[in-house]
Protein backbone atom coordinates (compact mmCIF):
# COMPACT_ATOMS: atom_id res chain seq x y z
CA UNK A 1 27.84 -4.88 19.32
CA UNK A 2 25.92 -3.23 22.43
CA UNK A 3 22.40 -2.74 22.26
CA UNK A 4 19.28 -0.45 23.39
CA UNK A 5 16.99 -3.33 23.27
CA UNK A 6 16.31 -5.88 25.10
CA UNK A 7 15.46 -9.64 23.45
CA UNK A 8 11.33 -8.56 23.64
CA UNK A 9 12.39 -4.63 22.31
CA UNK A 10 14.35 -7.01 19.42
CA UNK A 11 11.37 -8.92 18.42
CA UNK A 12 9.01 -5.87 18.67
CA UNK A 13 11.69 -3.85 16.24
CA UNK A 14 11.70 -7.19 13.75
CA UNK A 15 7.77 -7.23 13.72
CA UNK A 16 7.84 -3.78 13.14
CA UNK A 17 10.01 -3.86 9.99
CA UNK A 18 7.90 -6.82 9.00
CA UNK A 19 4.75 -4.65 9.25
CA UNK A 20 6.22 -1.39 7.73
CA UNK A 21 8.02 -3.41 5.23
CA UNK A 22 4.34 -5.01 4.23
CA UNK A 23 2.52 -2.45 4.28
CA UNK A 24 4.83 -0.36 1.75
CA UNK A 25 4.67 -2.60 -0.50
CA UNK A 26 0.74 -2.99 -0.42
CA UNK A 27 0.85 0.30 -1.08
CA UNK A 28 3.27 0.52 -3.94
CA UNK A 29 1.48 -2.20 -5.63
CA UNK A 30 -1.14 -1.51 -8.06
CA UNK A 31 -3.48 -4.24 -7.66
CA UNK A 32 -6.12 -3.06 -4.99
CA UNK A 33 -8.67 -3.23 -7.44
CA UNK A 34 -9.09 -5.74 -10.33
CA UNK A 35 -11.41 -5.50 -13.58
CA UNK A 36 -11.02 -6.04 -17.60
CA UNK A 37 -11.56 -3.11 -20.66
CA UNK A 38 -11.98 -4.53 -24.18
CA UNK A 39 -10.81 -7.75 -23.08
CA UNK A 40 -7.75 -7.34 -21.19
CA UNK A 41 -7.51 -7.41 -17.36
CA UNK A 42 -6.62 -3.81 -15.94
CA UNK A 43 -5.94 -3.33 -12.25
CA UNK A 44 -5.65 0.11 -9.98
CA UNK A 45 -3.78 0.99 -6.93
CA UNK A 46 -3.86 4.74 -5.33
CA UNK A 47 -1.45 5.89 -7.80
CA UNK A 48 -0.46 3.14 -10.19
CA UNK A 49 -2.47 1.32 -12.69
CA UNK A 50 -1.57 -1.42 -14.98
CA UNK A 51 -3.08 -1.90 -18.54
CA UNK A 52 -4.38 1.24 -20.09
CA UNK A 53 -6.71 2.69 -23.26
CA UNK A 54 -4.82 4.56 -26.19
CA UNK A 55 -6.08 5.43 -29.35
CA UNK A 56 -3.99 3.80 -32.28
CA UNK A 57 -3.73 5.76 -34.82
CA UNK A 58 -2.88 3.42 -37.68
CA UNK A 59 -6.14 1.42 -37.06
CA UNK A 60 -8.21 4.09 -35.47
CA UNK A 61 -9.15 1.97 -32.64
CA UNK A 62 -8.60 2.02 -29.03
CA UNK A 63 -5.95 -0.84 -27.93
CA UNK A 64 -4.60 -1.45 -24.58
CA UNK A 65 -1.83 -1.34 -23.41
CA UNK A 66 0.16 -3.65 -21.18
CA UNK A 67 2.13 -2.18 -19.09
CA UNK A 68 2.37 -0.73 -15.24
CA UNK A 69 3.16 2.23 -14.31
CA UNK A 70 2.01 5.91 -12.29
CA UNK A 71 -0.10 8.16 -13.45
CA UNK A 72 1.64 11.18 -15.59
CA UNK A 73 0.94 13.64 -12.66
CA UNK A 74 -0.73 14.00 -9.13
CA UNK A 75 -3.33 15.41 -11.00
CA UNK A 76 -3.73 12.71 -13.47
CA UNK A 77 -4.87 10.21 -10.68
CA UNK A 78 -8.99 9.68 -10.98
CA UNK A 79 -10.30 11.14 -8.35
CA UNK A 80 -9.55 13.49 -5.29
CA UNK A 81 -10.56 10.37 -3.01
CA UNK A 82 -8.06 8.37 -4.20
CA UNK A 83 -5.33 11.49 -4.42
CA UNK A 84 -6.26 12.25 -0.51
CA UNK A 85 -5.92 8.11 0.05
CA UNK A 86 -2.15 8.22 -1.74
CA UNK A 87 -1.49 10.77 0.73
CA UNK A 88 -2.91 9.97 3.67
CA UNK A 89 -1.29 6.23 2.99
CA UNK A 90 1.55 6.83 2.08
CA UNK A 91 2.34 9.08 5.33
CA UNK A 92 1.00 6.39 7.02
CA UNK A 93 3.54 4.19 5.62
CA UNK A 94 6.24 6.36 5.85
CA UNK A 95 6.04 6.97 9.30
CA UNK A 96 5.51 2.70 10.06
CA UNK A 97 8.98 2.66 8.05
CA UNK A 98 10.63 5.88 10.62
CA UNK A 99 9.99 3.80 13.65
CA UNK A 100 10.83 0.19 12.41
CA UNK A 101 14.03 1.36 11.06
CA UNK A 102 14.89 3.69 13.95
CA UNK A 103 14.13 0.38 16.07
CA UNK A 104 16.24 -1.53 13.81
CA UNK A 105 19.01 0.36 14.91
CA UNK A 106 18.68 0.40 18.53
CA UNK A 107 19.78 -2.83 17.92
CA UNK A 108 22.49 -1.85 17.44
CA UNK A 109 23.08 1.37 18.85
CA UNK A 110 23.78 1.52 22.66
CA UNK A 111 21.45 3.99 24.03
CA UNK A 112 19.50 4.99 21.20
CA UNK A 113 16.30 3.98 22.26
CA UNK A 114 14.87 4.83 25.50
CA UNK A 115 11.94 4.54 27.82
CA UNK A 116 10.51 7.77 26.33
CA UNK A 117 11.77 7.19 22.71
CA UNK A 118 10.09 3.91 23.03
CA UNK A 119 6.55 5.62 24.22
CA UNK A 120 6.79 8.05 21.54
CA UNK A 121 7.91 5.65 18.81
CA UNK A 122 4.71 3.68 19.74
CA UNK A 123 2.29 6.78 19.32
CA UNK A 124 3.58 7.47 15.67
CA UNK A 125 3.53 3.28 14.89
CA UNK A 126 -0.21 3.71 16.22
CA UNK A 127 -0.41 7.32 14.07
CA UNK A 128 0.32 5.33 10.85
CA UNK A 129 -1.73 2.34 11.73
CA UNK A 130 -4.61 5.03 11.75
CA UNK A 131 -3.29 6.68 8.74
CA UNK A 132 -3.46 3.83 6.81
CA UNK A 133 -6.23 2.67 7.79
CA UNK A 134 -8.35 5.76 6.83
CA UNK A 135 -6.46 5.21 3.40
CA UNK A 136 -7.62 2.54 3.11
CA UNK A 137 -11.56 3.06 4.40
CA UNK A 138 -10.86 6.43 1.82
CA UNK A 139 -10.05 4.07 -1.27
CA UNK A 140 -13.53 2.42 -2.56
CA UNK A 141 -15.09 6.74 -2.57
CA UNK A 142 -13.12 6.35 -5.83
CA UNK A 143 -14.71 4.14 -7.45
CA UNK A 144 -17.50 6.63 -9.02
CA UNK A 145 -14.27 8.24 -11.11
CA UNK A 146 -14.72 7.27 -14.96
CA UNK A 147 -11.91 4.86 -15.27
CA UNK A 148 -12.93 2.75 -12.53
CA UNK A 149 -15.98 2.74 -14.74
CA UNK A 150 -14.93 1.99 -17.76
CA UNK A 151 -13.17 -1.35 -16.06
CA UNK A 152 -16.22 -1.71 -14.21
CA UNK A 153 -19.03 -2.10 -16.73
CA UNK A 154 -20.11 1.54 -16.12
CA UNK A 155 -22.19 -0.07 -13.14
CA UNK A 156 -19.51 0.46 -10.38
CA UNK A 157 -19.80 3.89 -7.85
CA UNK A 158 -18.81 4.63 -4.78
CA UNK A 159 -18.06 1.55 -2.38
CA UNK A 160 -19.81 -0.90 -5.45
CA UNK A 161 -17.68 -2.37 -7.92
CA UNK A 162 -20.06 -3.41 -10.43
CA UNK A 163 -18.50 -6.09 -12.38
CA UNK A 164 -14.76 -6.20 -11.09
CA UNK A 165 -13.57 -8.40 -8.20
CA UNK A 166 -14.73 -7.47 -5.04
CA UNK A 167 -12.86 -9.60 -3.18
CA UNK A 168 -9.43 -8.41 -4.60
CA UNK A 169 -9.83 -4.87 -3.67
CA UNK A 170 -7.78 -4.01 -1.07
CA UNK A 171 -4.28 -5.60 -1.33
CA UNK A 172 -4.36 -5.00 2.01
CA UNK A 173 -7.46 -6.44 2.87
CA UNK A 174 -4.75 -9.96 2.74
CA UNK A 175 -2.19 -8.11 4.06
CA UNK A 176 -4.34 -7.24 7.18
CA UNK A 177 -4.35 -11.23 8.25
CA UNK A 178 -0.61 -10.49 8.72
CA UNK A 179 -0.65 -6.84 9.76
CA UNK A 180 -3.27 -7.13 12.07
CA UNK A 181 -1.48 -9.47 14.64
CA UNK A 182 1.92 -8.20 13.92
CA UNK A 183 0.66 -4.61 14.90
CA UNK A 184 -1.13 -5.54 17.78
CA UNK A 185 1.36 -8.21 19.51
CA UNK A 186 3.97 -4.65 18.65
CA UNK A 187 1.88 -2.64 20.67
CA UNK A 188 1.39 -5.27 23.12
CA UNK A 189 5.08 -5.99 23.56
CA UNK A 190 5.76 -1.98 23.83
CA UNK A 191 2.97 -1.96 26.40
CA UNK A 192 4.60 -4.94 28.13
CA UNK A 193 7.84 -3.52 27.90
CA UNK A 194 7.12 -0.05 29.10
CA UNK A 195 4.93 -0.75 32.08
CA UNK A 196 7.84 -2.83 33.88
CA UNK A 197 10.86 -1.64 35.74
CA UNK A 198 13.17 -1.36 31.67
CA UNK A 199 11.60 0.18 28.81
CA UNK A 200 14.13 -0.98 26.52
């Protein structure tokens, strides 16, 4: 099987799945922020939440409930901070997954990657880097909506969690002690690769 890259493009497309692949599921997950309502823990993510309030009729009471999942619709997610973040992130991620999987396949594709595919396919990798990183910086302007609140102890606003975990809340505040050198040694093997005599 012939291939477009050579054994340093191979290792920056495997680090660049690995970051794409990491990032995606960050976001996906919905446990960048972390807190407990009438006794049961409840955690958020841009567009996900797990463990909710419904009234019960039979006991007319609120209970919680559970279970994970999205919010009913775009509109149903807390805040326009945290609508512009699930945007804004997941384009970010989205483009992260274009170029590791288009990389992927140069290695396997003769010819598919070249010294100007490579250039450009490190400006959008560095385009969703930023994308996701102003997600991220975007996420705790949230945390004044009313059921980040309610979690919260009614203490929490923006870029203050009152009583819930700080330290849990950014998923990718872990993921970035992979992310971060995985990026950088990506751009720093595309650098490598395109300032000598064969991009790729």
């Amino acid at each position: 099987m012939a291939s477009s890259l050579t054994c340093t493009g191979v290792i920056w497309a495997l680090l660049s799945f690995l970051c794409a692949a990491t990032s995606c599921v960050g976001f996906f997950m919905p446990y960048w922020l972390w807190g407990s309502q009438l006794g049961k823990p409840v955690s958020f993510g841009t567009f996900r939440r797990c463990s909710y309030p419904v009234h019960d009729e039979s006991r007319q009471m609120m209970v919680m409930v559970e279970e994970c999942g999205r919010y009913a619709s775009f509109q149903g997610i807390p805040s326009a901070e945290w609508r512009i973040c699930t945007i804004v992130t997941g384009l970010g991620c989205g483009l992260l997954l274009l170029v590791a999987l288009t990389a992927l396949m140069g290695c396997c594709v003769s010819e598919l990657i070249s010294r100007t595919v490579g250039r450009v396919a490190g400006g959008i990798q560095f385009l969703g880097g930023l994308l996701i990183g102003a997600g991220c910086a975007l996420y705790p302007l949230g945390w004044d909506s009313e059921e980040v609140r309610q979690t919260c102890g009614y203490i929490s606003g923006q870029f203050d969690l009152g009583k819930s975990s700080s330290w849990r809340a950014l998923p990718l505040k872990k993921n970035l002690f992979w992310e971060l050198p995985l990026w950088s040694s990506g751009l720093r093997i595309r650098h490598c690769l395109c300032n000598g005599t064969r991009c790729y």
